[in-house]
N, C-alpha and C. Protein backbone atom coordinates (compact mmCIF):
# COMPACT_ATOMS: atom_id res chain seq x y z
N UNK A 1 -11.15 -9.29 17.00
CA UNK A 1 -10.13 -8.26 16.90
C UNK A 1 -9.79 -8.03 15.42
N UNK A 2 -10.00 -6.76 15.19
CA UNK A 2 -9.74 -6.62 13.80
C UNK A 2 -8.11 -6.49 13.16
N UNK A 3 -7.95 -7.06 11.99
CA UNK A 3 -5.93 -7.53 11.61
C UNK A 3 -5.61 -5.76 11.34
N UNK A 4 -4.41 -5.70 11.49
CA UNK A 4 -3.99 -4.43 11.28
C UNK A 4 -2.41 -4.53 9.99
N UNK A 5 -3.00 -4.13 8.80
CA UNK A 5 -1.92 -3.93 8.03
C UNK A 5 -0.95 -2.79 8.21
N UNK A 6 0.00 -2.68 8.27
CA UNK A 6 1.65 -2.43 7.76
C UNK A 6 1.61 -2.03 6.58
N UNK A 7 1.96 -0.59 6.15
CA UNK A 7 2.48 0.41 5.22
C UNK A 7 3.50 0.54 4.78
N UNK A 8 4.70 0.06 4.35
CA UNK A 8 6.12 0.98 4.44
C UNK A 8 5.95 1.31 3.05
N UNK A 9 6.31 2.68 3.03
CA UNK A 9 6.85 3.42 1.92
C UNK A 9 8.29 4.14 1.52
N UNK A 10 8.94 3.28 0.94
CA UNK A 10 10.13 3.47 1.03
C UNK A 10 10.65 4.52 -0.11
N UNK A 11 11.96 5.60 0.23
CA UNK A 11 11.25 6.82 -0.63
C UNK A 11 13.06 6.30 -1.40
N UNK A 12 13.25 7.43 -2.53
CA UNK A 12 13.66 7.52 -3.47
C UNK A 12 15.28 7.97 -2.68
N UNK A 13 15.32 8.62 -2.11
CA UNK A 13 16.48 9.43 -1.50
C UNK A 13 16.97 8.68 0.10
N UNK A 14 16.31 7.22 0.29
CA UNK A 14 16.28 6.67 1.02
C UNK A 14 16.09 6.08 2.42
N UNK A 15 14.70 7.49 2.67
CA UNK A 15 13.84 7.00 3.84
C UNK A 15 12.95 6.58 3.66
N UNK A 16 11.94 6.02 4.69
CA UNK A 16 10.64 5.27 4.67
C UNK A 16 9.60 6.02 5.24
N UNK A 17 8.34 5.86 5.71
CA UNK A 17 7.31 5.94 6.38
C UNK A 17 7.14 4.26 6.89
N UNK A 18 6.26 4.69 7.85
CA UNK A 18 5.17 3.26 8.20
C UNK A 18 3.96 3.83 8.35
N UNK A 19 3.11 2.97 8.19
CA UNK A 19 1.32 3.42 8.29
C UNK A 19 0.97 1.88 8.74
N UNK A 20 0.33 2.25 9.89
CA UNK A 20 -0.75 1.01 10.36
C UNK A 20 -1.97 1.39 10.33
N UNK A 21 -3.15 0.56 9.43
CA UNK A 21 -4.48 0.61 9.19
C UNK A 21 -5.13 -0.51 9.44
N UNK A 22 -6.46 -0.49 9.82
CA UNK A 22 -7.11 -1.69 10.09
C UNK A 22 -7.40 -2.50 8.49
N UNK A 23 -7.39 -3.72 8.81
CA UNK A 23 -7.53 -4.45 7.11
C UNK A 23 -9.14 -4.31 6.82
N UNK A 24 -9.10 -4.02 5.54
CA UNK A 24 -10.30 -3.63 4.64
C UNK A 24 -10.72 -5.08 4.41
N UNK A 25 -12.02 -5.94 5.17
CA UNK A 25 -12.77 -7.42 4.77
C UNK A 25 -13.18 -7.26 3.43
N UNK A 26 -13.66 -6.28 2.96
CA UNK A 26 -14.42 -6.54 1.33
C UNK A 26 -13.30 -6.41 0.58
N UNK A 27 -13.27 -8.25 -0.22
CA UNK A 27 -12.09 -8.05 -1.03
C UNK A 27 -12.59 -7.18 -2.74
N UNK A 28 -13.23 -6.73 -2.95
CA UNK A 28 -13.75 -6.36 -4.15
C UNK A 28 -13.32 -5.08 -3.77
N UNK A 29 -13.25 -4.40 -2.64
CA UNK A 29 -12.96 -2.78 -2.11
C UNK A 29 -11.45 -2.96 -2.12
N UNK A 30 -11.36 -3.90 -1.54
CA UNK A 30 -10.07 -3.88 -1.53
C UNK A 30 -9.25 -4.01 -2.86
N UNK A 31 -9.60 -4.63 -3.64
CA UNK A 31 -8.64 -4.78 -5.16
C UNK A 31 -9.37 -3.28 -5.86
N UNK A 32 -10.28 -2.71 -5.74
CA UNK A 32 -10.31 -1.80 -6.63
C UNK A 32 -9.37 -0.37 -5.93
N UNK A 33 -9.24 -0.57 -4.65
CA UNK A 33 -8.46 0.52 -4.03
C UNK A 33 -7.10 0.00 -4.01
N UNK A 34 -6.68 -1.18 -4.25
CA UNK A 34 -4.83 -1.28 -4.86
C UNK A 34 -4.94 -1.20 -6.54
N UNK A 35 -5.97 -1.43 -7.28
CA UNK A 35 -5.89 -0.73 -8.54
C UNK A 35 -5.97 0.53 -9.04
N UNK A 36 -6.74 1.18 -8.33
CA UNK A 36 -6.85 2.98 -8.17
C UNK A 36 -5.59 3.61 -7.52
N UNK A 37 -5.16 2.83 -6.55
CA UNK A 37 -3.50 3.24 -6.16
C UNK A 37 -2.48 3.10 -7.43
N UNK A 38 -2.91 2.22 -7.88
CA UNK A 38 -1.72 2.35 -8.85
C UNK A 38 -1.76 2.76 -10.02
N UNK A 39 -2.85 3.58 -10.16
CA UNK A 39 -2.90 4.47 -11.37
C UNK A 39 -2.77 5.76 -11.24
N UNK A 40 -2.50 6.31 -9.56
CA UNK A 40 -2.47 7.74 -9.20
C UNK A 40 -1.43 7.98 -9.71
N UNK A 41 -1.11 9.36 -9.42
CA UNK A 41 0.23 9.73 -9.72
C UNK A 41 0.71 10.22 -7.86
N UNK A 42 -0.10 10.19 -6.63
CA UNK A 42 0.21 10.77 -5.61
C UNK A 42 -0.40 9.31 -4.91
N UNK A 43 -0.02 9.28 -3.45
CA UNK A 43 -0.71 8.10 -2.59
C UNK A 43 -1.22 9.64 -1.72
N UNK A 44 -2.39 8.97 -1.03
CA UNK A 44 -2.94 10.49 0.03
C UNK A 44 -3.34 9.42 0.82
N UNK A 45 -2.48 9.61 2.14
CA UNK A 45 -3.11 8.79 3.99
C UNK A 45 -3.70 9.74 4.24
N UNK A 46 -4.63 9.08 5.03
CA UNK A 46 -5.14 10.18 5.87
C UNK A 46 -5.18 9.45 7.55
N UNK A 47 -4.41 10.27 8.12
CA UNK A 47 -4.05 9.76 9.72
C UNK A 47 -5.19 10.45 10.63
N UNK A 48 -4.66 10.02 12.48
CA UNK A 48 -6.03 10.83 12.72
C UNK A 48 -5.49 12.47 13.29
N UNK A 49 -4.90 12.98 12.91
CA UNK A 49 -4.39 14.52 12.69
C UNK A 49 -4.02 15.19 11.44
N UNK A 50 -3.84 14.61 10.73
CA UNK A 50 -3.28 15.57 9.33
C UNK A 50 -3.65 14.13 8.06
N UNK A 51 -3.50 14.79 6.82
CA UNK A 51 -3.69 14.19 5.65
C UNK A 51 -2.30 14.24 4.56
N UNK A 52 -2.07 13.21 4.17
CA UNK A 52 -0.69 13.03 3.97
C UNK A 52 -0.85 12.92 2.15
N UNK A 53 -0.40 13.95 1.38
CA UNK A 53 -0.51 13.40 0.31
C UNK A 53 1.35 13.20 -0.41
N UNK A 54 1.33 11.93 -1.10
CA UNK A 54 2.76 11.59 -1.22
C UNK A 54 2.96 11.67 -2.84
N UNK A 55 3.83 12.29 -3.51
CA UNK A 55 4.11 12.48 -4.53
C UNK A 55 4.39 10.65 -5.44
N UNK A 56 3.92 10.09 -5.99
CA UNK A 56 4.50 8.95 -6.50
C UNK A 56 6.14 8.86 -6.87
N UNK A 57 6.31 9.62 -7.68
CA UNK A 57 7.56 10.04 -8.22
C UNK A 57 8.67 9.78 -7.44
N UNK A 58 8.91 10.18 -6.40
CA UNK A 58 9.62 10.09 -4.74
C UNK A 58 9.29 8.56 -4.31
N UNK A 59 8.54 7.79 -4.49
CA UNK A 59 8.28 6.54 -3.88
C UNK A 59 9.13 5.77 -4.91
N UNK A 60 10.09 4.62 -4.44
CA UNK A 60 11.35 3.75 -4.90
C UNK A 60 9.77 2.66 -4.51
N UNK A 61 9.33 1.66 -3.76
CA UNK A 61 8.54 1.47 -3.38
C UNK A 61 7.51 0.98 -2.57
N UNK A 62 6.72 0.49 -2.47
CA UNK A 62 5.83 0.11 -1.42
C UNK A 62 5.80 -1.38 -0.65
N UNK A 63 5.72 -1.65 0.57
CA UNK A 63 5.33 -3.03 0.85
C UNK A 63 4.21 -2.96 1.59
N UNK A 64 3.33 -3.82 1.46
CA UNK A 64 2.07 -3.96 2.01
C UNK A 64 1.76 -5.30 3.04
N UNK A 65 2.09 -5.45 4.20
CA UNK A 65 1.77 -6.96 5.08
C UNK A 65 1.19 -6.56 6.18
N UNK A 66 0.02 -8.14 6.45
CA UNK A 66 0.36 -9.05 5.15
C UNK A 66 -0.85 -8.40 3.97
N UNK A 67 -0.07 -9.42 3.06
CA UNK A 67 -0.37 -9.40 1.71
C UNK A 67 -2.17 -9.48 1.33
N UNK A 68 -2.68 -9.25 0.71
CA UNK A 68 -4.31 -9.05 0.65
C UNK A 68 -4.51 -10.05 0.05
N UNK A 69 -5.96 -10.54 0.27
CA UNK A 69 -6.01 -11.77 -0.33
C UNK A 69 -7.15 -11.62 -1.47
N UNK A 70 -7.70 -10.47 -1.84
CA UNK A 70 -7.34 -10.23 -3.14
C UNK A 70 -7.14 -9.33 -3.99
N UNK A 71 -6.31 -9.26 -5.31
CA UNK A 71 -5.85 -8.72 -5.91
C UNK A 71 -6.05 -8.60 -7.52
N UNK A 72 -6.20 -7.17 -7.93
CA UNK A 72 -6.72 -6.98 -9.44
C UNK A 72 -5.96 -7.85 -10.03
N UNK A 73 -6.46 -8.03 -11.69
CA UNK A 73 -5.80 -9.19 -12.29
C UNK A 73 -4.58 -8.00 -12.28
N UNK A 74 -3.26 -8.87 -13.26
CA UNK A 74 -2.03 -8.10 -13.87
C UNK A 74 -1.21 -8.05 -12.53
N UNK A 75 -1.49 -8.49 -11.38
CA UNK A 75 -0.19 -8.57 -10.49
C UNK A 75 0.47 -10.30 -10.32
N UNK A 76 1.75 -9.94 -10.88
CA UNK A 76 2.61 -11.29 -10.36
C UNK A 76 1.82 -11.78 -8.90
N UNK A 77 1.94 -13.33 -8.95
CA UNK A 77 1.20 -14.22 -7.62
C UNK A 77 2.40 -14.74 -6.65
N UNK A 78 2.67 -15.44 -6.13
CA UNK A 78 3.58 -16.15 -5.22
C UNK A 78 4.68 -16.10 -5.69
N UNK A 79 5.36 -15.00 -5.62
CA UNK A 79 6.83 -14.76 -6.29
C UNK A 79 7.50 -14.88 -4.38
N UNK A 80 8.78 -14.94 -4.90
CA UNK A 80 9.57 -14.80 -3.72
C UNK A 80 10.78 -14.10 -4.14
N UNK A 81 11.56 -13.43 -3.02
CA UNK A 81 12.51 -12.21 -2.88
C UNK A 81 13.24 -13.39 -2.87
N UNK A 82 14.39 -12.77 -3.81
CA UNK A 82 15.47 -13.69 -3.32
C UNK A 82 17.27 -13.01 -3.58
N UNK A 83 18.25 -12.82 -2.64
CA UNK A 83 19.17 -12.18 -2.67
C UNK A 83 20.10 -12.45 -3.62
């Protein structure tokens, strides 16, 4: 059974989205497509009816779970939220 990641995009004016996608196995695809995300200036889903392109600007921001196991260099590692 293939894992299914969790999207939330939490926006600026204070709503969200959710997106569920199947998890990407090639971690080399996978870190170059959260490094190419974060150099856009737009995120673009594409669901199975319409194509979603999201202004960056408007995004406060993103959570991704679970977490990928791997990741371009330059991202903080085992941090924790704390109130």
């Amino acid at each position: 059974m293939t894992q299914l990641i969790m999207m939330f995009i939490h926006f600026t004016d204070g709503s969200k989205i959710v997106f569920r996608y199947p998890n990407i196995t090639e971690a080399s695809t996978l870190a170059t497509k959260v490094k190419k995300a974060l150099e856009q200036d737009k995120i673009v889903v594409q669901t199975n009816d319409s194509l979603m392109i999201i202004p960056v600007m408007s995004v406060k921001y993103i959570q991704v779970t679970p977490k990928p196991d791997a990741l371009p260099e330059g991202i903080i590692r085992d941090a924790e939220i704390i109130d």
